[in-house]
C-alpha atoms as a PDB file:
ATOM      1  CA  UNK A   1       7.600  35.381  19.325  1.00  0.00           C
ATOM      2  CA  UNK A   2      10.158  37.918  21.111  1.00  0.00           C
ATOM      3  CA  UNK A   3      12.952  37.694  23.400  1.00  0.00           C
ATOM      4  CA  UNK A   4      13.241  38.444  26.845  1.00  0.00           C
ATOM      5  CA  UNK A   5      15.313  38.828  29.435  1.00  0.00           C
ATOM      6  CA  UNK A   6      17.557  36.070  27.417  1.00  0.00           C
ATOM      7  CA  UNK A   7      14.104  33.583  26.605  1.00  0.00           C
ATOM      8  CA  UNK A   8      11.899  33.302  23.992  1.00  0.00           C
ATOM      9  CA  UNK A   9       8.877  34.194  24.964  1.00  0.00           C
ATOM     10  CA  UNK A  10       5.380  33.726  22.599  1.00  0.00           C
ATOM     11  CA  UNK A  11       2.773  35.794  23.672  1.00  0.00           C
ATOM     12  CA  UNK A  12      -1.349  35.457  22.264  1.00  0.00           C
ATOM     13  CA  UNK A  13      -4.049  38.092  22.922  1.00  0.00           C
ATOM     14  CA  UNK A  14      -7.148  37.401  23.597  1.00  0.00           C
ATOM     15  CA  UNK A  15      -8.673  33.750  22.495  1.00  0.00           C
ATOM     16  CA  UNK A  16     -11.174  31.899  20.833  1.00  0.00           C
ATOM     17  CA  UNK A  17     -14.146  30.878  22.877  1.00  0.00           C
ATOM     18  CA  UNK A  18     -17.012  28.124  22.346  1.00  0.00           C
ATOM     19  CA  UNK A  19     -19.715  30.124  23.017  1.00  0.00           C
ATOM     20  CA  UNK A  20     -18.482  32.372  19.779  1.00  0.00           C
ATOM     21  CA  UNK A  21     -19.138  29.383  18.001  1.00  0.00           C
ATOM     22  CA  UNK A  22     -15.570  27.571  17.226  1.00  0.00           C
ATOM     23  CA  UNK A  23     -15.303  24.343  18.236  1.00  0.00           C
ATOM     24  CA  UNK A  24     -12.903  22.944  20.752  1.00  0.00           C
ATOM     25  CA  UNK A  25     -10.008  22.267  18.415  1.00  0.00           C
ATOM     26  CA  UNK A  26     -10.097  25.853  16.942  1.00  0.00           C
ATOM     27  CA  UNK A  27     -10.198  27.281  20.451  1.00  0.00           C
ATOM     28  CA  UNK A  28      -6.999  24.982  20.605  1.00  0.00           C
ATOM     29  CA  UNK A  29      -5.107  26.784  17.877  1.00  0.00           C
ATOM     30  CA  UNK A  30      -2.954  28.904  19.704  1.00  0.00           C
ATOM     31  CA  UNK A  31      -2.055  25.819  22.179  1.00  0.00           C
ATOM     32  CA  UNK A  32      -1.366  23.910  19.181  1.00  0.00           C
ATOM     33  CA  UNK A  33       0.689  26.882  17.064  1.00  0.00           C
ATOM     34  CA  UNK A  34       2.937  27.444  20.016  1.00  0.00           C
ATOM     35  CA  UNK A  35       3.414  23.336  20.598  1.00  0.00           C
ATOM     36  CA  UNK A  36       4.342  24.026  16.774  1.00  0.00           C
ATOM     37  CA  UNK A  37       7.112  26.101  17.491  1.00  0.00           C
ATOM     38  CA  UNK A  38       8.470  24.409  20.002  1.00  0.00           C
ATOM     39  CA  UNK A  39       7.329  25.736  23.369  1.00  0.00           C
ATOM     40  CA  UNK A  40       7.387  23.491  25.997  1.00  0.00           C
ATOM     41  CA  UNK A  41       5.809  25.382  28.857  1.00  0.00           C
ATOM     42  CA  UNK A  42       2.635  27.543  28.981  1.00  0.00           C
ATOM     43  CA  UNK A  43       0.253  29.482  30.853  1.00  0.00           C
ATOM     44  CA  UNK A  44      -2.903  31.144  30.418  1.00  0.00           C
ATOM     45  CA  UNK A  45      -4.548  33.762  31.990  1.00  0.00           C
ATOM     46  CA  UNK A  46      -8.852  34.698  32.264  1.00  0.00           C
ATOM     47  CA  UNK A  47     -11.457  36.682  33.716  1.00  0.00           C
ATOM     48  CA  UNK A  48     -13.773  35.160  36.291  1.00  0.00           C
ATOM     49  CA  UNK A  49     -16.374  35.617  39.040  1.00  0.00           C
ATOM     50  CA  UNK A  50     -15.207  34.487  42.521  1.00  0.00           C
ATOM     51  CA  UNK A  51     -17.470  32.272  44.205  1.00  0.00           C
ATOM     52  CA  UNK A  52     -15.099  30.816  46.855  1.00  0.00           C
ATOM     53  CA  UNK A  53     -16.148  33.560  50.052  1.00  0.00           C
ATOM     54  CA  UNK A  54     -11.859  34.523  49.888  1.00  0.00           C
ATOM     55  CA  UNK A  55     -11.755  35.734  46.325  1.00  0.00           C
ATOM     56  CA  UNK A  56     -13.226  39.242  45.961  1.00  0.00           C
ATOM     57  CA  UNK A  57     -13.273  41.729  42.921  1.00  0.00           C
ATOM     58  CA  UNK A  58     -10.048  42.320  42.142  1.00  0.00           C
ATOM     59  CA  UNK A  59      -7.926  38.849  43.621  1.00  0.00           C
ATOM     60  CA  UNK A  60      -5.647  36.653  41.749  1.00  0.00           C
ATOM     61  CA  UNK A  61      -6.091  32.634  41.812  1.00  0.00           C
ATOM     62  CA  UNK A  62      -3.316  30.161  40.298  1.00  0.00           C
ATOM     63  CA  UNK A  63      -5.273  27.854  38.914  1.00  0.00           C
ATOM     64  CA  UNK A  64      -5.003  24.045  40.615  1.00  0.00           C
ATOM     65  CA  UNK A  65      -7.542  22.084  38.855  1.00  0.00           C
ATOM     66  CA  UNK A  66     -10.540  22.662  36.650  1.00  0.00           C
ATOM     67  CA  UNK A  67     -14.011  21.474  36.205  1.00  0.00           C
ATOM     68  CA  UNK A  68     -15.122  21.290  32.839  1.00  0.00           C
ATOM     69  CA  UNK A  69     -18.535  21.582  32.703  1.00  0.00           C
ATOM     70  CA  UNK A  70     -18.903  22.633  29.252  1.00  0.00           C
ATOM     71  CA  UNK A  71     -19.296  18.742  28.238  1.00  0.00           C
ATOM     72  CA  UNK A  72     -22.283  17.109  28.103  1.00  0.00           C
ATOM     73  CA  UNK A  73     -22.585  15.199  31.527  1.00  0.00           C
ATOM     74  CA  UNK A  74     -19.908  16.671  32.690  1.00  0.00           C
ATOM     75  CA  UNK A  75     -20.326  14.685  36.316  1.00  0.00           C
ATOM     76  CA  UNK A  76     -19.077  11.859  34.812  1.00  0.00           C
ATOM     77  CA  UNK A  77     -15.141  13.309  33.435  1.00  0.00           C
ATOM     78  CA  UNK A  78     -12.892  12.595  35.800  1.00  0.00           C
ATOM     79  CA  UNK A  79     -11.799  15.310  37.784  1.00  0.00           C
ATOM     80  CA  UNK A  80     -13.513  17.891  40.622  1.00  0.00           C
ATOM     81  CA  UNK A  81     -16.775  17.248  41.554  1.00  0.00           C
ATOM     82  CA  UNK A  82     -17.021  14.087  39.724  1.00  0.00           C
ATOM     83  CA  UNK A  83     -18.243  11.115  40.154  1.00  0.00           C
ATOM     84  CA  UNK A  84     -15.816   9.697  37.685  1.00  0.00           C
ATOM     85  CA  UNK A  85     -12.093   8.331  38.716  1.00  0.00           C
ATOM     86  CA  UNK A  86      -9.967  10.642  39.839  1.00  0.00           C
ATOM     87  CA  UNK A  87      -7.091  12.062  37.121  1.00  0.00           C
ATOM     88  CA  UNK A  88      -3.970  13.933  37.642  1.00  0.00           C
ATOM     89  CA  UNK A  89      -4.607  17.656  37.542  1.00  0.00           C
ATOM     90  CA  UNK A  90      -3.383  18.969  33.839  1.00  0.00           C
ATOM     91  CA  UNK A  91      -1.475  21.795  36.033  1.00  0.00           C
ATOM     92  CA  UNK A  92       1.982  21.261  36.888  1.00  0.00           C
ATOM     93  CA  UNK A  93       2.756  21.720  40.571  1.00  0.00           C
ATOM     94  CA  UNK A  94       6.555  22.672  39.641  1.00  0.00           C
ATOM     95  CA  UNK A  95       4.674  25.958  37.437  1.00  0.00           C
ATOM     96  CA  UNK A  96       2.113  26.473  40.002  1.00  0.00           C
ATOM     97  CA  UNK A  97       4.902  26.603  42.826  1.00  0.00           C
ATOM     98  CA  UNK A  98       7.497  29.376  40.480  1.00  0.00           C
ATOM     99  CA  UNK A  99       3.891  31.431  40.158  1.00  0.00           C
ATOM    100  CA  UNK A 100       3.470  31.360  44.042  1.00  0.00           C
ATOM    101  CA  UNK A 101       6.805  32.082  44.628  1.00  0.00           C
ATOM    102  CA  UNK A 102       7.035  35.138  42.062  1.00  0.00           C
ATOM    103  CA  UNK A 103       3.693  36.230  43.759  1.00  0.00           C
ATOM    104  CA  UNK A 104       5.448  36.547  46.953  1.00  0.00           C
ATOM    105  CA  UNK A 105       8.821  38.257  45.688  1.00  0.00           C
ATOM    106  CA  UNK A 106       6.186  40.695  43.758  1.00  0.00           C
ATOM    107  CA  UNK A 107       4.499  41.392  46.418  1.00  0.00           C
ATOM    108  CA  UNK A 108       1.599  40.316  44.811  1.00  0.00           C
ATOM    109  CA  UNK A 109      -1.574  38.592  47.193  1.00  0.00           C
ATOM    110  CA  UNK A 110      -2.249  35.275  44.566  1.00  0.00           C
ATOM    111  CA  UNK A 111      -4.940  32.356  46.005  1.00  0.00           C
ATOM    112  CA  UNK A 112      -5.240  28.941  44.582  1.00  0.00           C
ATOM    113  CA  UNK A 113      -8.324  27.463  43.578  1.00  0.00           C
ATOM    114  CA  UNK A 114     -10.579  25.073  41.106  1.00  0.00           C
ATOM    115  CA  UNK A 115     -12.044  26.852  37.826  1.00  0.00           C
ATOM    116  CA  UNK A 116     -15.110  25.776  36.725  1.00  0.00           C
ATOM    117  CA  UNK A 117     -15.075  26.232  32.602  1.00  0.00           C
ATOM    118  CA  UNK A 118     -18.487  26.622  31.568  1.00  0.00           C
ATOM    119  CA  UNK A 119     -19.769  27.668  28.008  1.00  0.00           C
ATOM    120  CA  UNK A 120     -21.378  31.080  28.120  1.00  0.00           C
ATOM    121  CA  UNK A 121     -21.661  33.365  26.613  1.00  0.00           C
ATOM    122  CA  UNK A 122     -24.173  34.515  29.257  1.00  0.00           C
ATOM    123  CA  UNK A 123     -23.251  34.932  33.342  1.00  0.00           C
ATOM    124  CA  UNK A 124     -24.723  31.974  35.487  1.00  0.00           C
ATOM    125  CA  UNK A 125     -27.346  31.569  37.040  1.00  0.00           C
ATOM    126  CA  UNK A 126     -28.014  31.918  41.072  1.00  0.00           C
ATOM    127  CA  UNK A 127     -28.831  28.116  41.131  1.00  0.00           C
ATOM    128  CA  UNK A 128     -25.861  27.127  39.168  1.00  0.00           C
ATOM    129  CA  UNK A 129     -23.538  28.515  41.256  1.00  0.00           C
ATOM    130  CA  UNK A 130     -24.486  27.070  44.080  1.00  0.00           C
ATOM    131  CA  UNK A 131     -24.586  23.640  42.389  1.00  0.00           C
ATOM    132  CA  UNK A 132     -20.675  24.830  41.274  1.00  0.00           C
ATOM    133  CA  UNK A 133     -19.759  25.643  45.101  1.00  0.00           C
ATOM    134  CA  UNK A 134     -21.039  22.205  45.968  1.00  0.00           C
ATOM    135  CA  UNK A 135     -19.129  20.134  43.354  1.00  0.00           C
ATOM    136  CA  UNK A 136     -16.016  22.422  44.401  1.00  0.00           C
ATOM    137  CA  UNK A 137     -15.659  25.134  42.066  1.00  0.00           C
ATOM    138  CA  UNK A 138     -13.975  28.710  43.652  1.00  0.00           C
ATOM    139  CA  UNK A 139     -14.017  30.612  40.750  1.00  0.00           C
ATOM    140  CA  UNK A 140     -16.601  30.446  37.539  1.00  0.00           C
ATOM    141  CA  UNK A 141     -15.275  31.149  33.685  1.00  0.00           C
ATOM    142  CA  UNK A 142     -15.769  30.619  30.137  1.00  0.00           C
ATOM    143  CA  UNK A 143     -12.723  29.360  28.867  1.00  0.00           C
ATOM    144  CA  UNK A 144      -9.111  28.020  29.709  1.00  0.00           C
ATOM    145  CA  UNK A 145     -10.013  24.323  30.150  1.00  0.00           C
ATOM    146  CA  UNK A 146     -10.047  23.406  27.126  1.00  0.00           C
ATOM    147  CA  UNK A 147      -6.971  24.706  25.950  1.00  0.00           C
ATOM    148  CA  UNK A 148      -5.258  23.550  29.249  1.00  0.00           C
ATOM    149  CA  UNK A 149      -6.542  19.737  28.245  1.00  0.00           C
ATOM    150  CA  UNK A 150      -4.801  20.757  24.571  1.00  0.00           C
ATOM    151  CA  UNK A 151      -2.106  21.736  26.178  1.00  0.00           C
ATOM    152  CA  UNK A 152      -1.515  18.899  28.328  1.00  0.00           C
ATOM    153  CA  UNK A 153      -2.042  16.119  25.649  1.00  0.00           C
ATOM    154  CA  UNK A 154       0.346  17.665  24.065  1.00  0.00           C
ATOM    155  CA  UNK A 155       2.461  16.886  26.611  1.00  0.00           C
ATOM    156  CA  UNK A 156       3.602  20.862  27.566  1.00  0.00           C
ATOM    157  CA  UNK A 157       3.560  22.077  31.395  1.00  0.00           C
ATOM    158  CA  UNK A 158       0.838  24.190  32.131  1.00  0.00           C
ATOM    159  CA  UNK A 159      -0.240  26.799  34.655  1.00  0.00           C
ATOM    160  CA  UNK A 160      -3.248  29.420  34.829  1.00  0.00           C
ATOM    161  CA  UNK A 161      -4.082  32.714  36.897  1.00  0.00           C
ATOM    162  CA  UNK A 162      -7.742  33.667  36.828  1.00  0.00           C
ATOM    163  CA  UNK A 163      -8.445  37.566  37.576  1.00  0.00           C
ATOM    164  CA  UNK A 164     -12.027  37.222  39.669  1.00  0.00           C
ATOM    165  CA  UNK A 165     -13.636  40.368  38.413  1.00  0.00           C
ATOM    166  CA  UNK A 166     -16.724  39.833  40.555  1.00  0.00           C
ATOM    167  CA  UNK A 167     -18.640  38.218  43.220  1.00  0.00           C
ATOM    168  CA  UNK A 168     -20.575  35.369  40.623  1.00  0.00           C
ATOM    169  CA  UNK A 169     -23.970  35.603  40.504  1.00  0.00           C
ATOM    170  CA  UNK A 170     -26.399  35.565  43.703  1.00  0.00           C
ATOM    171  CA  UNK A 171     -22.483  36.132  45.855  1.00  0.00           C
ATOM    172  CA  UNK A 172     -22.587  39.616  45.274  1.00  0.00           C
ATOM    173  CA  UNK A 173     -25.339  42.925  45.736  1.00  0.00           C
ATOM    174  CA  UNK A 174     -27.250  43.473  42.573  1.00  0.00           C
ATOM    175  CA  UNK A 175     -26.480  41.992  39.417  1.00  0.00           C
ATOM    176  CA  UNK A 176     -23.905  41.378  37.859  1.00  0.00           C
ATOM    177  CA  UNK A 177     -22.295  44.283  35.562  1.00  0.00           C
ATOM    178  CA  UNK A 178     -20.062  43.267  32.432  1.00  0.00           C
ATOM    179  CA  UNK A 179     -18.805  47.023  32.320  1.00  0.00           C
ATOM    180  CA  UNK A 180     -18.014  46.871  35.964  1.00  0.00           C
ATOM    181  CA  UNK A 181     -16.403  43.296  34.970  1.00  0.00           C
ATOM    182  CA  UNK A 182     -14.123  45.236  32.025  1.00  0.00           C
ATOM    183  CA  UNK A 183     -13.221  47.892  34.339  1.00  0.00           C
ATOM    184  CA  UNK A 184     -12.471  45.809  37.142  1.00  0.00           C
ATOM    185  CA  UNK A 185      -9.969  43.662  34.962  1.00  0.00           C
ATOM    186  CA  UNK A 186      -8.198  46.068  33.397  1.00  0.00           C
ATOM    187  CA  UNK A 187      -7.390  47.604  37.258  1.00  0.00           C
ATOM    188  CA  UNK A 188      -5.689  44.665  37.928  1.00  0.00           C
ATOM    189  CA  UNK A 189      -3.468  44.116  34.660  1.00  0.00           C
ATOM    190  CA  UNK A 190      -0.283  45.653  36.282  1.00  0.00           C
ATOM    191  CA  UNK A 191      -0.606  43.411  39.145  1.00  0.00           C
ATOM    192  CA  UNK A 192      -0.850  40.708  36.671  1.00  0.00           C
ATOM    193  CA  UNK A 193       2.310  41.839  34.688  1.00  0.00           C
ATOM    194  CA  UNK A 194       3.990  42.145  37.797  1.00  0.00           C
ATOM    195  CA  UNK A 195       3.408  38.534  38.877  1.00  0.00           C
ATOM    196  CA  UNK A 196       4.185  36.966  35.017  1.00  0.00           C
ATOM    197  CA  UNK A 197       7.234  39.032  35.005  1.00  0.00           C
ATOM    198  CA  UNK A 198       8.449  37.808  38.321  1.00  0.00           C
ATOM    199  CA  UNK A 199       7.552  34.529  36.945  1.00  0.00           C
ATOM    200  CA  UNK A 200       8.674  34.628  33.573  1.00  0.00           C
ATOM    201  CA  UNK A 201      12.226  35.448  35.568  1.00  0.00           C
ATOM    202  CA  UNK A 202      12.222  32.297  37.646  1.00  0.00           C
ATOM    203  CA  UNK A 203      11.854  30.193  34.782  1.00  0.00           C
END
């Protein structure tokens, strides 16, 4: 917990994933340690492979909605590509707006798009991301929705930006590269601190 620019501001590295074994309420932790001490707004940030045609290596996506398809029968939650009732999305339009806003005033390109959360640890299949483009997934990941439905219980604004570090799997030429998927993230961190700066400014 620091200050700045007049706020106090908690910030987490890294996370803890399901496919490292933890269950959902220890990936929760953090959401639930910052509820703790009292913040009322958050937002989380990921790696992920673009599979909307708009979001190459490299692009920024505020987060809209997300598909959580690391439930069993996952069709059935309510949400994107369901076939359940539809649900308010656990992202707050009012954050989602500020981040669009600070994107423009940083003069930093940002999309907006569904994430699809699946479990991993491996990248997905061809077939699978086709079935994800179907149900209306733009960008693929392995966390972030979990924590967001945390989050939102908990009754905290939320907002997301993924990173799309490459084209997912049968989008792209070859396969895909989880050293070209480090590299290409850590290009676009000072874009990424640009935008949460701007952001963090408007709040």
């Amino acid at each position: 917990m620091g200050d700045w620019n007049g706020k106090s501001v908690l910030v987490f590295e890294g996370r803890l994933h399901l496919y490292e074994g933890h269950s959902p309420e220890t990936a929760a932790i953090p959401v639930t340690t910052a509820h703790a001490l009292g913040v009322s707004a958050i937002v989380f940030t990921n790696a992920s492979g673009g599979i909307h045609e708009s979001l190459l290596p490299g692009a920024l996506m505020a987060i809209r909605d997300h598909m959580d398809w690391t439930r069993p029968y996952a069709w059935r939650i309510p949400g994107p590509g369901s076939i359940g009732p539809e649900r308010p999305s656990p992202y707050g339009a009012d954050l989602r707006c500020k981040l669009l806003q600070a994107a423009k005033s940083a003069g930093v390109e940002l999309h907006e798009g569904v994430y699809a959360s699946v479990t991993g640890p491996n990248y997905e299949t061809p077939a699978e991301i086709r079935a994800l483009r179907a149900c209306g997934a733009d960008a693929v990941g392995m966390s972030t929705a979990r924590e967001v439905e945390a989050a939102h219980a908990l009754g905290m604004e939320c907002a997301a930006v993924s990173c799309i570090t490459n084209r997912a799997a049968g989008l792209g030429f070859g396969p895909i590269s989880h050293e070209d998927v480090l590299a290409c993230a850590a290009r676009q961190s000072e874009r990424l601190a640009d935008l949460l700066e701007e952001f963090l400014g408007s709040l």
